[in-house]
N, C-alpha and C. Protein backbone atom coordinates (compact mmCIF):
# COMPACT_ATOMS: atom_id res chain seq x y z
N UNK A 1 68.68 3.26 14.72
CA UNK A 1 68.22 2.28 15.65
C UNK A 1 67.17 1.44 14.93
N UNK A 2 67.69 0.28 14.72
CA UNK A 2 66.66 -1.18 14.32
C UNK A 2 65.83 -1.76 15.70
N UNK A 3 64.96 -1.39 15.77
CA UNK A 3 63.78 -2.22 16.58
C UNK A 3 63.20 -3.39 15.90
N UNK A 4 62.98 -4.26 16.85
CA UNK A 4 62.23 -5.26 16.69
C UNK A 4 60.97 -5.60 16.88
N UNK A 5 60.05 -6.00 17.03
CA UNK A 5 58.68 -5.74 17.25
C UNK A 5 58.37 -5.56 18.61
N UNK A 6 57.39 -4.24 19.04
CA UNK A 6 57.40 -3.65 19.90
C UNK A 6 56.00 -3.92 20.68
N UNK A 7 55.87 -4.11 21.90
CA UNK A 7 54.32 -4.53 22.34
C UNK A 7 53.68 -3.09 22.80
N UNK A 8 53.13 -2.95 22.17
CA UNK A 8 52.79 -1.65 22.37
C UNK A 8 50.63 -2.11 21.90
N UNK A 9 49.99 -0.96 22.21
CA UNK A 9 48.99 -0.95 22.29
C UNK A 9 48.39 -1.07 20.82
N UNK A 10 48.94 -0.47 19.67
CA UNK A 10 48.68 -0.63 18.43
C UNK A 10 49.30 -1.92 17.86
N UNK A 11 50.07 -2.42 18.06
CA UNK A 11 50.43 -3.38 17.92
C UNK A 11 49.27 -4.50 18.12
N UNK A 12 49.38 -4.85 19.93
CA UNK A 12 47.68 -5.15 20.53
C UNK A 12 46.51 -5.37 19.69
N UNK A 13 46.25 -4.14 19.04
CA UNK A 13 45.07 -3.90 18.89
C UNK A 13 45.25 -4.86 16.78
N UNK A 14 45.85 -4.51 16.48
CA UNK A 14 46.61 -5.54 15.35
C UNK A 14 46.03 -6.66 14.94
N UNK A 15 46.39 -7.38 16.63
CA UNK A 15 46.72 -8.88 16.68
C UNK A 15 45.28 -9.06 17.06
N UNK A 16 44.50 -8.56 17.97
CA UNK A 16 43.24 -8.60 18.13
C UNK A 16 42.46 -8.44 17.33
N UNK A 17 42.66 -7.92 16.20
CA UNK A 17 42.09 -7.62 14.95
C UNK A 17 41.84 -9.02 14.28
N UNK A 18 42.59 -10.21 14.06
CA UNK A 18 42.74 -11.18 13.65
C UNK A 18 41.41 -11.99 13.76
N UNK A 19 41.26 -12.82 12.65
CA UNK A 19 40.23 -13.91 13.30
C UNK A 19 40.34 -14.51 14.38
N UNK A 20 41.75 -15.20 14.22
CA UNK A 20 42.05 -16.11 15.89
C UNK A 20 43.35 -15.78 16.28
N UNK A 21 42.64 -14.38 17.30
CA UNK A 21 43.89 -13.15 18.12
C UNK A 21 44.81 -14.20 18.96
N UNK A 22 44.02 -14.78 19.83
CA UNK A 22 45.07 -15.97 20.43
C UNK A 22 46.15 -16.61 20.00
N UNK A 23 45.53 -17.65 18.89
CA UNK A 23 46.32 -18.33 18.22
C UNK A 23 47.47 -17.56 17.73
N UNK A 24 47.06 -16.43 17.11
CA UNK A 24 47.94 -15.57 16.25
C UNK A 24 48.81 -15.04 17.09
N UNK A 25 48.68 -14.56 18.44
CA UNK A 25 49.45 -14.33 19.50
C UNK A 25 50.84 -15.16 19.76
N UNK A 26 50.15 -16.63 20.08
CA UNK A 26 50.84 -17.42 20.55
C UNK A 26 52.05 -17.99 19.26
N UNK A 27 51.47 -17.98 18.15
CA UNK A 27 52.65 -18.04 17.13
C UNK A 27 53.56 -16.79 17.10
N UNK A 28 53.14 -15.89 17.22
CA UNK A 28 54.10 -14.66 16.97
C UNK A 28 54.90 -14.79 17.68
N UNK A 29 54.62 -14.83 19.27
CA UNK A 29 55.62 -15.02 20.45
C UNK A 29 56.80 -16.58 20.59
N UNK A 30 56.17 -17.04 19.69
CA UNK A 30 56.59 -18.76 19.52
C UNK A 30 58.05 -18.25 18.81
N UNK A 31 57.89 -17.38 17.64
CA UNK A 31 58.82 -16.83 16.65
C UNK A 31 59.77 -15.96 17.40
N UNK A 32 59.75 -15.61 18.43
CA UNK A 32 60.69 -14.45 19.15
C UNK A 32 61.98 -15.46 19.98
N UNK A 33 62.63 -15.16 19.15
CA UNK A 33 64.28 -15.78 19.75
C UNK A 33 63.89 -15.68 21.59
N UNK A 34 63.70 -14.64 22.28
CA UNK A 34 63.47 -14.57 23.23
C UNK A 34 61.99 -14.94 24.27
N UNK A 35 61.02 -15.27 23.53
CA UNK A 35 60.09 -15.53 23.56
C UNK A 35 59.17 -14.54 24.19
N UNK A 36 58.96 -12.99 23.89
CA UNK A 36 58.33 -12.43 23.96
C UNK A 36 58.85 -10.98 23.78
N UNK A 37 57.96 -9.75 23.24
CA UNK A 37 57.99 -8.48 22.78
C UNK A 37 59.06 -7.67 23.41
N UNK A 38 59.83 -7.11 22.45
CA UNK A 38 60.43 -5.67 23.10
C UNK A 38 59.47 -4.45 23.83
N UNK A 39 60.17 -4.22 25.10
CA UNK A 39 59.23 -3.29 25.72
C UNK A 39 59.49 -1.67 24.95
N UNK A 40 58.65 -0.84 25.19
CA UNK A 40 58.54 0.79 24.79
C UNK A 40 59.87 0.77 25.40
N UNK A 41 60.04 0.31 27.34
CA UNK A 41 60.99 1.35 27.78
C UNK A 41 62.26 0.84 27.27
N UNK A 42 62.74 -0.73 27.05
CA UNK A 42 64.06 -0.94 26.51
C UNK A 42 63.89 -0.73 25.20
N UNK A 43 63.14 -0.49 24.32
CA UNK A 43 64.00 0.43 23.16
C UNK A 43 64.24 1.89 23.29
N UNK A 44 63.33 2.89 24.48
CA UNK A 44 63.43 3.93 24.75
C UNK A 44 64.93 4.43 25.42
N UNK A 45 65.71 3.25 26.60
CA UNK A 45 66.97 3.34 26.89
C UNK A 45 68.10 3.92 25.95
N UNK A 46 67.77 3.35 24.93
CA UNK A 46 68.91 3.31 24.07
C UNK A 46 68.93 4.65 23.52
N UNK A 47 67.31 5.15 23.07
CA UNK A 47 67.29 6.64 22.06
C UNK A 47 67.83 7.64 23.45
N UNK A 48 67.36 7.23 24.53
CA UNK A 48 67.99 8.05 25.87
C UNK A 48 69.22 8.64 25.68
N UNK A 49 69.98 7.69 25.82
CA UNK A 49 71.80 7.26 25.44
C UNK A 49 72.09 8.35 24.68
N UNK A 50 71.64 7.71 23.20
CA UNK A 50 72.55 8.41 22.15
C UNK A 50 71.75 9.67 22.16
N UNK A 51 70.86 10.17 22.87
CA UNK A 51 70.21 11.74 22.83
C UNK A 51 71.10 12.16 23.92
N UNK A 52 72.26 12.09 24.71
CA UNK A 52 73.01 12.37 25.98
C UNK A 52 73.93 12.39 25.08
N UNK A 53 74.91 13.60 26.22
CA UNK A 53 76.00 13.35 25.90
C UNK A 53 76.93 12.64 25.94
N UNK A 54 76.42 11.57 26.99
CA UNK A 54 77.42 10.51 27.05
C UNK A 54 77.48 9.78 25.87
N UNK A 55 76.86 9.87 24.69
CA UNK A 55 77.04 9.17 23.47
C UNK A 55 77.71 10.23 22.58
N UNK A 56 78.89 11.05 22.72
CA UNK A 56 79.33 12.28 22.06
C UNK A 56 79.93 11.50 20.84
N UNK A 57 80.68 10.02 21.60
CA UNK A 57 81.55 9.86 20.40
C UNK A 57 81.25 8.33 19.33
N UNK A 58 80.06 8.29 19.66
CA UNK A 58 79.25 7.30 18.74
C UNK A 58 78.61 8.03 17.25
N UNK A 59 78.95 7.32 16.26
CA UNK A 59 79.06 7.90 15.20
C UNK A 59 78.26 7.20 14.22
N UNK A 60 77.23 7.30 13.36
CA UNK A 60 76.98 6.45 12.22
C UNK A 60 77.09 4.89 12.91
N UNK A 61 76.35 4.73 13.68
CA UNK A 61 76.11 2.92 14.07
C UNK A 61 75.12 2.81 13.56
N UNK A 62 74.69 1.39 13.30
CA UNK A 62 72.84 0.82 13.50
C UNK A 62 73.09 0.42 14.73
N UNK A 63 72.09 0.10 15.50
CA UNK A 63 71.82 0.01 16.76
C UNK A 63 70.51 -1.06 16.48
N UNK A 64 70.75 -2.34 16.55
CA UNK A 64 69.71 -3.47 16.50
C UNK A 64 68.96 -3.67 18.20
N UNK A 65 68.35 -3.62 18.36
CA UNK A 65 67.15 -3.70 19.35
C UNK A 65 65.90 -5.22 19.09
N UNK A 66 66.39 -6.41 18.89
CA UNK A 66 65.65 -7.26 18.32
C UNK A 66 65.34 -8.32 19.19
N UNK A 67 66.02 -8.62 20.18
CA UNK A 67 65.87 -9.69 21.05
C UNK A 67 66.58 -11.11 20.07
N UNK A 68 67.49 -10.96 19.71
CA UNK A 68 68.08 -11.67 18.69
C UNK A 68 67.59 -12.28 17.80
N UNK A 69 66.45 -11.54 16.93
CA UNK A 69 65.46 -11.92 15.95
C UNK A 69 66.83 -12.00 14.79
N UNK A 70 67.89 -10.79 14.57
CA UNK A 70 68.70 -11.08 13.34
C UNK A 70 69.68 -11.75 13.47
N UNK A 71 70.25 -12.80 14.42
CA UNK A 71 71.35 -13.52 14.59
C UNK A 71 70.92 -14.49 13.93
């Protein structure tokens, strides 16, 4: 599973780190095909999945999670 950048609290704390957290914010999110962060819980869906058995017969995939950052 390929994730894409995740908004998470360390992340947060990152960007706040910056001289100008704002600014730096607002470009990052500018850059997101979708225009804003993958959540914890939709990349968590997916590890759900393939930890079930309903994923018995999924085999050796990548699994991109990007908000179409690699298209």
């Amino acid at each position: 599973m390929s994730a894409g950048t995740v908004d998470t609290p360390s992340f947060r704390d990152r960007v706040e780190a910056l001289p100008d957290a704002k600014n730096a914010m607002t470009s990052f999110l500018e850059r997101q095909k979708m225009g804003r962060l993958a959540t914890a819980d939709e990349i968590a869906h997916l590890i759900i999945y393939l930890a079930s058995d309903e994923s018995a017969f999924v085999t050796g995939q990548e699994f991109i999670i990007d908000g179409g950052w690699s298209i």
